[in-house]
PDB file of N, CA and C in Angstrom:
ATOM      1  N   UNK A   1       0.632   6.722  -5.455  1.00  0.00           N
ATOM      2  CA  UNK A   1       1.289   6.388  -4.208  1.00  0.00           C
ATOM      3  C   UNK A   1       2.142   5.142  -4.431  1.00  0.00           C
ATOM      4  N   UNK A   2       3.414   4.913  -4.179  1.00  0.00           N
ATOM      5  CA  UNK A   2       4.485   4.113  -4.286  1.00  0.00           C
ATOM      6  C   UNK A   2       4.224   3.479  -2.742  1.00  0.00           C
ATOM      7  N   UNK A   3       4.258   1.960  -3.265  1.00  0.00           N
ATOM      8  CA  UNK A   3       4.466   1.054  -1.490  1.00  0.00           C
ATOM      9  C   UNK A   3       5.602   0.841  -1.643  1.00  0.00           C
ATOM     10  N   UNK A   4       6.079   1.407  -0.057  1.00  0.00           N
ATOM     11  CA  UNK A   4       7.380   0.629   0.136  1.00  0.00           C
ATOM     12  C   UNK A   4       7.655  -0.584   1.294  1.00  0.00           C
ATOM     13  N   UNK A   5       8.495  -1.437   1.453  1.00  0.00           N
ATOM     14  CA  UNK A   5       8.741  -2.264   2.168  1.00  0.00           C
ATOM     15  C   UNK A   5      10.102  -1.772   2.757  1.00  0.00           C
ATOM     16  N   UNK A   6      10.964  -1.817   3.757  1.00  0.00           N
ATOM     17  CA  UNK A   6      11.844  -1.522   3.989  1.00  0.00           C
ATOM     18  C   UNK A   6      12.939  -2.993   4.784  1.00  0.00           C
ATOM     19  N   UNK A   7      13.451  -3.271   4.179  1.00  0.00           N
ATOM     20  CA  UNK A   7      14.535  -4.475   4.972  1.00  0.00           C
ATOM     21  C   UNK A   7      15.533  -4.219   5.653  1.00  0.00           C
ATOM     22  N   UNK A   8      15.322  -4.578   6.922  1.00  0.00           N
ATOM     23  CA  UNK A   8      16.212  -4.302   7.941  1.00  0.00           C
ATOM     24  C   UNK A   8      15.824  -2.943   9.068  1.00  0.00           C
ATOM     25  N   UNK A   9      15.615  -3.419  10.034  1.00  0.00           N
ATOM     26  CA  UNK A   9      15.156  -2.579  11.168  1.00  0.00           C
ATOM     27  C   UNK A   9      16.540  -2.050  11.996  1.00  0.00           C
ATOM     28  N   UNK A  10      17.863  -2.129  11.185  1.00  0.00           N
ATOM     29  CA  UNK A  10      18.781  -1.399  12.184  1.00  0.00           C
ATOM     30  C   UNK A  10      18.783   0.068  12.119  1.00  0.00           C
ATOM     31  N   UNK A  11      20.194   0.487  12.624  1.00  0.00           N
ATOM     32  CA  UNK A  11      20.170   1.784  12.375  1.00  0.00           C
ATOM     33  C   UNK A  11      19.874   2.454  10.894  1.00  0.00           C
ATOM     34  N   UNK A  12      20.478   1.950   9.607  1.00  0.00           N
ATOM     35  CA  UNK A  12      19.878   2.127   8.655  1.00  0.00           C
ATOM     36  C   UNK A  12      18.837   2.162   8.289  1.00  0.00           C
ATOM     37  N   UNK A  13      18.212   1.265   8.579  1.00  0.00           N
ATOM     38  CA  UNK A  13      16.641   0.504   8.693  1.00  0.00           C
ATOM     39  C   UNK A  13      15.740   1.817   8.742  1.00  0.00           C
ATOM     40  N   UNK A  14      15.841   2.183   9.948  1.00  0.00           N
ATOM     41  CA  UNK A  14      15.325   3.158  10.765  1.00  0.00           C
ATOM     42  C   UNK A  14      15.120   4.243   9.878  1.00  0.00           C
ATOM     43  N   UNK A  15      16.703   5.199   9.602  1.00  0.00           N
ATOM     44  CA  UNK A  15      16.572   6.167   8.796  1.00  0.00           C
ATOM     45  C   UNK A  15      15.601   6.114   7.634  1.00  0.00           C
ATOM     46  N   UNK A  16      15.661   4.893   6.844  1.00  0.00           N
ATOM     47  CA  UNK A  16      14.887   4.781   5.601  1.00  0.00           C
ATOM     48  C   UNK A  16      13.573   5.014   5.745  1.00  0.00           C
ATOM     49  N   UNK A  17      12.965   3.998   6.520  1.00  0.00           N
ATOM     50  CA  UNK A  17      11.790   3.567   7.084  1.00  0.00           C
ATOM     51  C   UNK A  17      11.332   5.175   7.638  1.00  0.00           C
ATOM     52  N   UNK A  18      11.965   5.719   8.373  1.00  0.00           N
ATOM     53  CA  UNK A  18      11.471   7.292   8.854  1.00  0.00           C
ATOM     54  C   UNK A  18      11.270   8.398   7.319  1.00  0.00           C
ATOM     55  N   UNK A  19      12.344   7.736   6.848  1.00  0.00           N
ATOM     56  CA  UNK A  19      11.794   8.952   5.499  1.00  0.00           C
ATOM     57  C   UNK A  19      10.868   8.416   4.318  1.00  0.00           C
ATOM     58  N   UNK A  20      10.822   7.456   4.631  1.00  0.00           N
ATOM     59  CA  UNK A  20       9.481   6.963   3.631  1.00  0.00           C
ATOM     60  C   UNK A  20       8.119   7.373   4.685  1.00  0.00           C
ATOM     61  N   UNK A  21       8.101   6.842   5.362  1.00  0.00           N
ATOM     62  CA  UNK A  21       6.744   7.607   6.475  1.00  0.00           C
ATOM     63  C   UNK A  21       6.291   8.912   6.256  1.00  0.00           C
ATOM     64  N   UNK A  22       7.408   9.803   6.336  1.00  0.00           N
ATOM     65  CA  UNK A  22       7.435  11.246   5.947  1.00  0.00           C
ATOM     66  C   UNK A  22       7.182  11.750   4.897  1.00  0.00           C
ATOM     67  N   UNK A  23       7.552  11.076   4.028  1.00  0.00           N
ATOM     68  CA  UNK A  23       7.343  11.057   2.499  1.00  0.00           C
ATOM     69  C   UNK A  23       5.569  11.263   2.155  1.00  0.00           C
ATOM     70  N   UNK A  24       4.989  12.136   1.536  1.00  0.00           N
ATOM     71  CA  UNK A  24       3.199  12.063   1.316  1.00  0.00           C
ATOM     72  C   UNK A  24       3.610  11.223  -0.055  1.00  0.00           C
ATOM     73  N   UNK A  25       4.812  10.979  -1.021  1.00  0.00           N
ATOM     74  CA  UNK A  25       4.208  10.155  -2.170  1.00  0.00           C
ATOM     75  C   UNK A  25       4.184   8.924  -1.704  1.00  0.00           C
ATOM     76  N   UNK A  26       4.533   8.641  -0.280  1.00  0.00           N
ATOM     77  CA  UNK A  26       5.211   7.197  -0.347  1.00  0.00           C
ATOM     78  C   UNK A  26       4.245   6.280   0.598  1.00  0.00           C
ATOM     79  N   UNK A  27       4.073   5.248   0.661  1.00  0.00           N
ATOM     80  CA  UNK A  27       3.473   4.388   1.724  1.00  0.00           C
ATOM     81  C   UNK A  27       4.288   3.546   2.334  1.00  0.00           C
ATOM     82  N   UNK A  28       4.668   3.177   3.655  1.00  0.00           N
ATOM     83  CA  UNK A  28       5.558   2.093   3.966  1.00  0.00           C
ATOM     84  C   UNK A  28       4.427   1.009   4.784  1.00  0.00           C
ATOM     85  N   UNK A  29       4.318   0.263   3.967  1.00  0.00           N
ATOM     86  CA  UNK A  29       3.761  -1.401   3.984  1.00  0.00           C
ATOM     87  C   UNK A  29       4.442  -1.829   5.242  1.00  0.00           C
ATOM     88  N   UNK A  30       5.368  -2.447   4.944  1.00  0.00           N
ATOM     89  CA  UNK A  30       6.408  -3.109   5.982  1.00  0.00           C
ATOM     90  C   UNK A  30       7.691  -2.948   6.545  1.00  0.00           C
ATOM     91  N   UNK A  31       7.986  -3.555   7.079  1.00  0.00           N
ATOM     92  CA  UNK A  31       9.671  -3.408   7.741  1.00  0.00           C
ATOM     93  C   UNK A  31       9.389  -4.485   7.679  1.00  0.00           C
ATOM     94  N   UNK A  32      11.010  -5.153   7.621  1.00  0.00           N
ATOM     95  CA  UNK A  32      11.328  -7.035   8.092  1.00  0.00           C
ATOM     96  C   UNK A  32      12.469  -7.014   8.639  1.00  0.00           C
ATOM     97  N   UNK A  33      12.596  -7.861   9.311  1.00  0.00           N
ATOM     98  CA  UNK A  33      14.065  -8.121   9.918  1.00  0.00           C
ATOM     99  C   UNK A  33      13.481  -9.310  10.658  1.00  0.00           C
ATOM    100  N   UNK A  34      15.079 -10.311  10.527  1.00  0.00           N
ATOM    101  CA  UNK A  34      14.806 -11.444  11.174  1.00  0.00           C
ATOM    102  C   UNK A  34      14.558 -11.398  12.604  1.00  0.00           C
ATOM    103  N   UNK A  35      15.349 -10.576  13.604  1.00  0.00           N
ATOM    104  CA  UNK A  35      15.116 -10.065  14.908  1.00  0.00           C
ATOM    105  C   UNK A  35      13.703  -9.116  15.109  1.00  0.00           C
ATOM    106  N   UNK A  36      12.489  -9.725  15.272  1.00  0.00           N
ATOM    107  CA  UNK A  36      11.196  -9.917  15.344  1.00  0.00           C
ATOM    108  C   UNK A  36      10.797  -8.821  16.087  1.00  0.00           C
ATOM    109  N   UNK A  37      11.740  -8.588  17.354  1.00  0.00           N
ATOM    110  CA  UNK A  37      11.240  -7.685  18.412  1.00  0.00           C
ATOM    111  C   UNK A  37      11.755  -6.307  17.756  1.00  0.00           C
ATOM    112  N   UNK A  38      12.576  -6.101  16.736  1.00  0.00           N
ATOM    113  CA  UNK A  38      13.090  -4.777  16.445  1.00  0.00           C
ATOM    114  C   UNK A  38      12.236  -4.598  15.297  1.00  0.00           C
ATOM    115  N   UNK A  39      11.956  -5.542  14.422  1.00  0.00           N
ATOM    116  CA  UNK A  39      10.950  -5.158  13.285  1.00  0.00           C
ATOM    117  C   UNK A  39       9.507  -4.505  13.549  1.00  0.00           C
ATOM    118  N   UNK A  40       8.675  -5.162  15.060  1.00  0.00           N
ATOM    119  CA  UNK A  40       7.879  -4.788  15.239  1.00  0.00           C
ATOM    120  C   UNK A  40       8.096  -3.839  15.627  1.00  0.00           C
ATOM    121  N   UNK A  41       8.944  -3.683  16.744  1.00  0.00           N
ATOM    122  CA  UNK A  41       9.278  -1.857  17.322  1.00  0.00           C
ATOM    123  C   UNK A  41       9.190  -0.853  16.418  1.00  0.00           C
ATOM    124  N   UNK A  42      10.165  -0.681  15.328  1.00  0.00           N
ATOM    125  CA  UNK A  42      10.106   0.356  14.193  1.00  0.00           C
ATOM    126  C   UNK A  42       8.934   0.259  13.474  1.00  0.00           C
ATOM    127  N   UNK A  43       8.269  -0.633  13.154  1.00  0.00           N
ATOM    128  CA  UNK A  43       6.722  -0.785  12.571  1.00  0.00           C
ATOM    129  C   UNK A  43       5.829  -0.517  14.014  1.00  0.00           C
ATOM    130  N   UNK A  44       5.470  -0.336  15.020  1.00  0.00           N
ATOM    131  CA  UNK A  44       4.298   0.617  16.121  1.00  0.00           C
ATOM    132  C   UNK A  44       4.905   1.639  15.252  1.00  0.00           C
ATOM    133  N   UNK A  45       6.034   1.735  15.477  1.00  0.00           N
ATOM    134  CA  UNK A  45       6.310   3.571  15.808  1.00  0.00           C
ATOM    135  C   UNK A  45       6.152   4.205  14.350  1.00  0.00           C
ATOM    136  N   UNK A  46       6.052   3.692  13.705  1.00  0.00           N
ATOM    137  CA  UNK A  46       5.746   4.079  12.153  1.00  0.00           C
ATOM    138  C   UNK A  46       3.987   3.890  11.498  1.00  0.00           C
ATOM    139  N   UNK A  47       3.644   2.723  12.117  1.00  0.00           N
ATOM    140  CA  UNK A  47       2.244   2.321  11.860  1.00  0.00           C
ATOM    141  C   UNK A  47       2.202   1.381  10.428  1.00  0.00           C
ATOM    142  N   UNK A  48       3.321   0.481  10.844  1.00  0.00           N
ATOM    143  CA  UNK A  48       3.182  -0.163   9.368  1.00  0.00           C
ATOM    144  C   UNK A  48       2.614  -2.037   9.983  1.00  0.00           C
ATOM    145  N   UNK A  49       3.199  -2.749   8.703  1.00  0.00           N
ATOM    146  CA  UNK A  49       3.147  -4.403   9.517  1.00  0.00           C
ATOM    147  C   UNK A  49       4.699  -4.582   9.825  1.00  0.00           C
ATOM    148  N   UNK A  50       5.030  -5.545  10.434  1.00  0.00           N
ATOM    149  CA  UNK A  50       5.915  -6.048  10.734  1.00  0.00           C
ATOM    150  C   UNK A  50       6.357  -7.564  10.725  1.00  0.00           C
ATOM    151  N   UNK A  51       7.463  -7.695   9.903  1.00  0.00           N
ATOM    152  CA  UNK A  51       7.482  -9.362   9.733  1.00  0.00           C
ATOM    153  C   UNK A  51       9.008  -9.434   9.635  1.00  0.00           C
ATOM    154  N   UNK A  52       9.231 -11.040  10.144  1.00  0.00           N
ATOM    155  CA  UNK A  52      10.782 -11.755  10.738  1.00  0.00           C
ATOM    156  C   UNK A  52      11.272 -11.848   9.273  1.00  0.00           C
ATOM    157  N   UNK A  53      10.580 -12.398   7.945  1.00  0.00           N
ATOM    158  CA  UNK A  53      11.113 -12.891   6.880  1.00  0.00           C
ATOM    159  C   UNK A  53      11.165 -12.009   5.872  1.00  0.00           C
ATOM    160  N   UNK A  54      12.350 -11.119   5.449  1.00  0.00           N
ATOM    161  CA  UNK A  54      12.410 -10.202   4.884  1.00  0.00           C
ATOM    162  C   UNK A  54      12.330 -10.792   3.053  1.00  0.00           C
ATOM    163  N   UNK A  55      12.722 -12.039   2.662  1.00  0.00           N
ATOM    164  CA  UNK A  55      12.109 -12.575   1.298  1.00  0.00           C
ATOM    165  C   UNK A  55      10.483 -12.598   1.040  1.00  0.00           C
ATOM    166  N   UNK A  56      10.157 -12.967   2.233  1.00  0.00           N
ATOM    167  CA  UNK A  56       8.412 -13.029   2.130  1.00  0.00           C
ATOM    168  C   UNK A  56       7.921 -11.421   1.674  1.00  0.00           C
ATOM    169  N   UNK A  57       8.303 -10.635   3.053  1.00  0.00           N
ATOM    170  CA  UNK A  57       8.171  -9.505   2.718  1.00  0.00           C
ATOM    171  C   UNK A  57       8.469  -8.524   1.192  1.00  0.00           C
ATOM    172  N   UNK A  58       9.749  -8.692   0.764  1.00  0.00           N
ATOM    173  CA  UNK A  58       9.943  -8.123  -0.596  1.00  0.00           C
ATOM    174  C   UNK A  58       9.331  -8.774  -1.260  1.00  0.00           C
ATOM    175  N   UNK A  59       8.540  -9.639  -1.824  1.00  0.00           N
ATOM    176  CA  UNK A  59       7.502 -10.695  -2.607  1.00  0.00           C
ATOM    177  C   UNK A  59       5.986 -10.103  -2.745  1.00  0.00           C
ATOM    178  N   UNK A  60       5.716  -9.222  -1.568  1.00  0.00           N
ATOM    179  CA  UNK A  60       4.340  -9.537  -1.607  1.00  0.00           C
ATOM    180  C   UNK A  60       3.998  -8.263  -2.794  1.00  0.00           C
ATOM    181  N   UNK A  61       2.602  -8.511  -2.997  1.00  0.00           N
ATOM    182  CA  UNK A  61       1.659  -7.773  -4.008  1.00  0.00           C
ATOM    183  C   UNK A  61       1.268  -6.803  -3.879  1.00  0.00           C
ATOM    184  N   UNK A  62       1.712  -6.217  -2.653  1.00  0.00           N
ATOM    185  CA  UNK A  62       1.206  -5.064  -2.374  1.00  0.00           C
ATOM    186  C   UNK A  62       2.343  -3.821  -1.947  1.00  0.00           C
ATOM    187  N   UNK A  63       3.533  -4.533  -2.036  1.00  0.00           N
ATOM    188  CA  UNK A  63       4.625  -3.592  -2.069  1.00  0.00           C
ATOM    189  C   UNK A  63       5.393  -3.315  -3.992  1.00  0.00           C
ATOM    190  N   UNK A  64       5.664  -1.972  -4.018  1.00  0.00           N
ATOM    191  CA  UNK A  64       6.148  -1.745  -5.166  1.00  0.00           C
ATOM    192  C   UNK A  64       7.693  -1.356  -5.225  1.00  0.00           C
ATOM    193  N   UNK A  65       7.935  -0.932  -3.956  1.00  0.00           N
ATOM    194  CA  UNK A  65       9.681  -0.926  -3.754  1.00  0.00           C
ATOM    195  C   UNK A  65       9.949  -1.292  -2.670  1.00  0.00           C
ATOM    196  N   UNK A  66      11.091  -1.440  -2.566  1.00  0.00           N
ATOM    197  CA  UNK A  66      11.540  -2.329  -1.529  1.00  0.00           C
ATOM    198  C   UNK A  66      13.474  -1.744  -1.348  1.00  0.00           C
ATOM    199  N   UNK A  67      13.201  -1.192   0.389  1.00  0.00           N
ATOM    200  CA  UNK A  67      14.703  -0.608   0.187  1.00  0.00           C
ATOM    201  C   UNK A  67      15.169  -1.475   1.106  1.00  0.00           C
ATOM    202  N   UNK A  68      16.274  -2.055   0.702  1.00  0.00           N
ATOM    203  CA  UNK A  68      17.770  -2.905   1.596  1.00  0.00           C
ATOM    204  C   UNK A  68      18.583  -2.201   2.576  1.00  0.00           C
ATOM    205  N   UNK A  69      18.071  -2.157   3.499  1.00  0.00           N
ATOM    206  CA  UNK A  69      18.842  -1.159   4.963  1.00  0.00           C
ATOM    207  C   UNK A  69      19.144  -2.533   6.233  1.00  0.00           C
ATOM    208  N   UNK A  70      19.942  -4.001   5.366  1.00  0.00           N
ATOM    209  CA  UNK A  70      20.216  -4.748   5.859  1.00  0.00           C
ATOM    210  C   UNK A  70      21.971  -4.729   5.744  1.00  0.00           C
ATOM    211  N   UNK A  71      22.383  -5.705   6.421  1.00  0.00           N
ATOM    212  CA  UNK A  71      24.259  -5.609   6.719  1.00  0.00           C
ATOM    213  C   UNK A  71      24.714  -6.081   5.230  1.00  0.00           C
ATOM    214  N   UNK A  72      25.638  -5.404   4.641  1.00  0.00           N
ATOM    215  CA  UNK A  72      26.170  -4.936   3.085  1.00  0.00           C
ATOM    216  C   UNK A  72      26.269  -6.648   2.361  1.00  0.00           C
ATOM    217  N   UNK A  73      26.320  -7.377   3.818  1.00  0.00           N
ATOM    218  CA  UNK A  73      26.930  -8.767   3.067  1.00  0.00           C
ATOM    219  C   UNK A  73      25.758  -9.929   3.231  1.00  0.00           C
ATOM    220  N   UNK A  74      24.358  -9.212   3.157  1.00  0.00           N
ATOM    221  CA  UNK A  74      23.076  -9.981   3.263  1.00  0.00           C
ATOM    222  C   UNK A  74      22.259  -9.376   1.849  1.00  0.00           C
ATOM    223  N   UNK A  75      22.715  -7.887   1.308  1.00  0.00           N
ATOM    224  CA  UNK A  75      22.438  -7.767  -0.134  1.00  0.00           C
ATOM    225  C   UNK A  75      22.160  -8.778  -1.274  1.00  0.00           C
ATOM    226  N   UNK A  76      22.787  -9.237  -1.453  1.00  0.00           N
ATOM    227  CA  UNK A  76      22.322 -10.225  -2.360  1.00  0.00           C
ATOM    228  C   UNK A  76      21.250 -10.808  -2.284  1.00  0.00           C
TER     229      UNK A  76
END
């Protein structure tokens, strides 16, 4: 089973975050996004955690991928 973390709770966000859920190889750990109230929203509705600091989040030990579904010019 692959953990994933997903960054960014927008519309992108979303899509990703929905197909990793769906996914049986996959686990989604987290969502992050700095806007707190949208990270948690897409994490209920998924059943994951939810957190504001998307560096913390890609860091931790218990995620093994980590997909960028943040605005093209926060990539880096």
């Amino acid at each position: 089973m692959i953990r994933v973390a997903v960054l960014g709770a927008g519309r992108i966000g979303k899509i990703h975050a929905r197909n990793v859920a769906l996914n049986p190889r996959l686990e989604l750990v987290a969502v992050a996004d700095p806007v707190a109230a949208a990270a948690q929203e897409l994490a209920d509705a998924l059943g994951c955690e939810a957190s504001p600091d998307p560096k913390a989040t890609a860091s931790r030990k218990d995620v093994d991928a980590v997909i960028i579904g943040t605005p093209t010019d926060t990539h880096v």
